[in-house]
C-alpha atoms as a PDB file:
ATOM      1  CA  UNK A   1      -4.944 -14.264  -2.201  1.00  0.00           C
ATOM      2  CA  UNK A   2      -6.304 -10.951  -1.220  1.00  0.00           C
ATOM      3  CA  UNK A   3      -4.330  -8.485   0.796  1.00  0.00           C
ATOM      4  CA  UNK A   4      -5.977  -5.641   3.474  1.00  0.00           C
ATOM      5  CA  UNK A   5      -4.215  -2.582   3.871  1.00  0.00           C
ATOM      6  CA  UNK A   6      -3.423  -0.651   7.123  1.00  0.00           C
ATOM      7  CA  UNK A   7      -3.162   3.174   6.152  1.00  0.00           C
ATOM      8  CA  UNK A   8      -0.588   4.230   8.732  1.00  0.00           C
ATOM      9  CA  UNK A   9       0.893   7.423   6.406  1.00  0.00           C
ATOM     10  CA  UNK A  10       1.458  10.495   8.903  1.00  0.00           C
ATOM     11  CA  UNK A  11       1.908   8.379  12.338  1.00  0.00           C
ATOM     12  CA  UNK A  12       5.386   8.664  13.372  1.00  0.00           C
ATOM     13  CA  UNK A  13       7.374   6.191  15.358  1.00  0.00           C
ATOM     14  CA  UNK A  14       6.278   3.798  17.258  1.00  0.00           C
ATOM     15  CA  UNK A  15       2.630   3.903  16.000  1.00  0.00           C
ATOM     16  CA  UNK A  16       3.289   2.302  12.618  1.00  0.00           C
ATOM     17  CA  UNK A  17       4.663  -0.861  14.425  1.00  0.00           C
ATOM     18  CA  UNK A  18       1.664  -0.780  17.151  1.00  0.00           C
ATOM     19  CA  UNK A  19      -1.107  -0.269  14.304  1.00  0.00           C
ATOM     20  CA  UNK A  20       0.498  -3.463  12.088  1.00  0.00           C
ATOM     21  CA  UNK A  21       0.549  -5.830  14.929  1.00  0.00           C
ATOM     22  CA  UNK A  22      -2.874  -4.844  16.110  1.00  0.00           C
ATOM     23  CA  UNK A  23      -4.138  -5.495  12.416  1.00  0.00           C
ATOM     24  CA  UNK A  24      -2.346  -8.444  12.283  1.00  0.00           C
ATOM     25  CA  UNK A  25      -3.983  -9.890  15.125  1.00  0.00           C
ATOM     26  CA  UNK A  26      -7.076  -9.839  13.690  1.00  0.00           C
ATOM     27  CA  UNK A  27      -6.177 -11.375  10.246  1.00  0.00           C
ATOM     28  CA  UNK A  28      -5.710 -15.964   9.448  1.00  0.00           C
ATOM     29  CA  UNK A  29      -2.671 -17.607   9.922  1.00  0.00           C
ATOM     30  CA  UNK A  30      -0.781 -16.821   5.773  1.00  0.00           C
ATOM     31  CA  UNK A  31      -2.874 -13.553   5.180  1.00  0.00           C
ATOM     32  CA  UNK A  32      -1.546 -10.902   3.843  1.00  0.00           C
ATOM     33  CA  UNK A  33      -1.155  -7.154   5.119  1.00  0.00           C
ATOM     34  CA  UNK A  34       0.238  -3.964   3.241  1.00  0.00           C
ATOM     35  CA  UNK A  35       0.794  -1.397   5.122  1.00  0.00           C
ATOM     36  CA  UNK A  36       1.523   2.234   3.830  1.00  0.00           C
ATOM     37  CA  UNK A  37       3.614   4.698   5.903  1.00  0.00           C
ATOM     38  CA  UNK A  38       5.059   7.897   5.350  1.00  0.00           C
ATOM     39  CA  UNK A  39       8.023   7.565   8.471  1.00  0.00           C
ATOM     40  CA  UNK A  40      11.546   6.640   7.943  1.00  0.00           C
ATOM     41  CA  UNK A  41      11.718   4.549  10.729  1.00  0.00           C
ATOM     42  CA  UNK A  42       9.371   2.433   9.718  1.00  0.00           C
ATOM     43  CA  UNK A  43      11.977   1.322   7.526  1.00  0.00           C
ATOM     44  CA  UNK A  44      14.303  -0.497  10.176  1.00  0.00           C
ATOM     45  CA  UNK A  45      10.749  -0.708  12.508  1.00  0.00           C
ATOM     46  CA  UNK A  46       8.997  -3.496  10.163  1.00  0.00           C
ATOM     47  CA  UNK A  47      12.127  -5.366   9.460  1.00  0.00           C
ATOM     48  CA  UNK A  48      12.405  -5.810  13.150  1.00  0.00           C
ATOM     49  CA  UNK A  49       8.996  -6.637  13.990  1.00  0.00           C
ATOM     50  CA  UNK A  50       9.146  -9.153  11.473  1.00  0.00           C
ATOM     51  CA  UNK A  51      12.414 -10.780  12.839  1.00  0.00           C
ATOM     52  CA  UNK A  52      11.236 -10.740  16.333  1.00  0.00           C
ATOM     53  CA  UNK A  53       7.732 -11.926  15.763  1.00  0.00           C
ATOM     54  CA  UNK A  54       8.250 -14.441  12.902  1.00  0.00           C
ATOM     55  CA  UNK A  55       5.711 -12.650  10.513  1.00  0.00           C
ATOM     56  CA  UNK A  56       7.542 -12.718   6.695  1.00  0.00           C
ATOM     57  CA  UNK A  57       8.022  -9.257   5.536  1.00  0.00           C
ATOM     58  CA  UNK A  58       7.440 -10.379   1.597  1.00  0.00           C
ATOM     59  CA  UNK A  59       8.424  -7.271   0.022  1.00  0.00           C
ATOM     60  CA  UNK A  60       9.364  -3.533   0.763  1.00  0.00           C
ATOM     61  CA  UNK A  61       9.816  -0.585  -1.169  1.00  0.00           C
ATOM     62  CA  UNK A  62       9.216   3.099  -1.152  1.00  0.00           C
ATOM     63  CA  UNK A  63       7.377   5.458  -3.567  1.00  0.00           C
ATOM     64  CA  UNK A  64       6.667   9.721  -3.624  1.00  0.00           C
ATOM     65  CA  UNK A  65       7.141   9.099   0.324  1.00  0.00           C
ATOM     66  CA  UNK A  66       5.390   6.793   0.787  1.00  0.00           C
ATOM     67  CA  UNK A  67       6.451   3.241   2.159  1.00  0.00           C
ATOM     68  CA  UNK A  68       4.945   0.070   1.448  1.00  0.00           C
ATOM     69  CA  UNK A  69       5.307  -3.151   3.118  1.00  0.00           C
ATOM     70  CA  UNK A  70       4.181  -6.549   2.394  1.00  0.00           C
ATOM     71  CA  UNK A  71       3.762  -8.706   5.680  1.00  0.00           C
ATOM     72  CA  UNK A  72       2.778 -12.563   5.287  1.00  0.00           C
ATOM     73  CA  UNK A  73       0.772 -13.340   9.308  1.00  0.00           C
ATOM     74  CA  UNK A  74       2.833 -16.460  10.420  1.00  0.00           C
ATOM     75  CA  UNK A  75       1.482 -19.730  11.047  1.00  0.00           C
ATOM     76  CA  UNK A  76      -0.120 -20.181  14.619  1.00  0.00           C
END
């Protein structure tokens, strides 16, 4: 399955968050959405989203800065 990205590196807090859900909107029920983002927050931001919204946050990690999270669009 392919996955879009969302390029969010160099927004700060809350703007990650507001960009991923926006995108997320947009995207089938099971796609998949990576987002890259260069704020710590982001972090604890994403896990919550997830949580709260029901979207599976597949994978996380961090790299030279950078942030990367894998986000599975719940089911409708």
């Amino acid at each position: 399955m392919s996955e879009t990205i969302l390029d969010v590196r160099g927004m700060n807090c809350p703007l990650p968050v507001l960009r991923t859900n926006k995108a997320l909107r947009s995207l089938e029920a099971g796609a998949r959405l990576r987002v890259l983002a260069t704020d710590r927050a982001a972090v604890a931001d994403m896990q919550a989203f997830c949580r709260e919204t029901g979207h599976a946050l597949l994978a996380m990690g961090e790299e030279a800065g950078v942030f990367s999270f894998v986000i599975r669009k719940k089911a409708s």
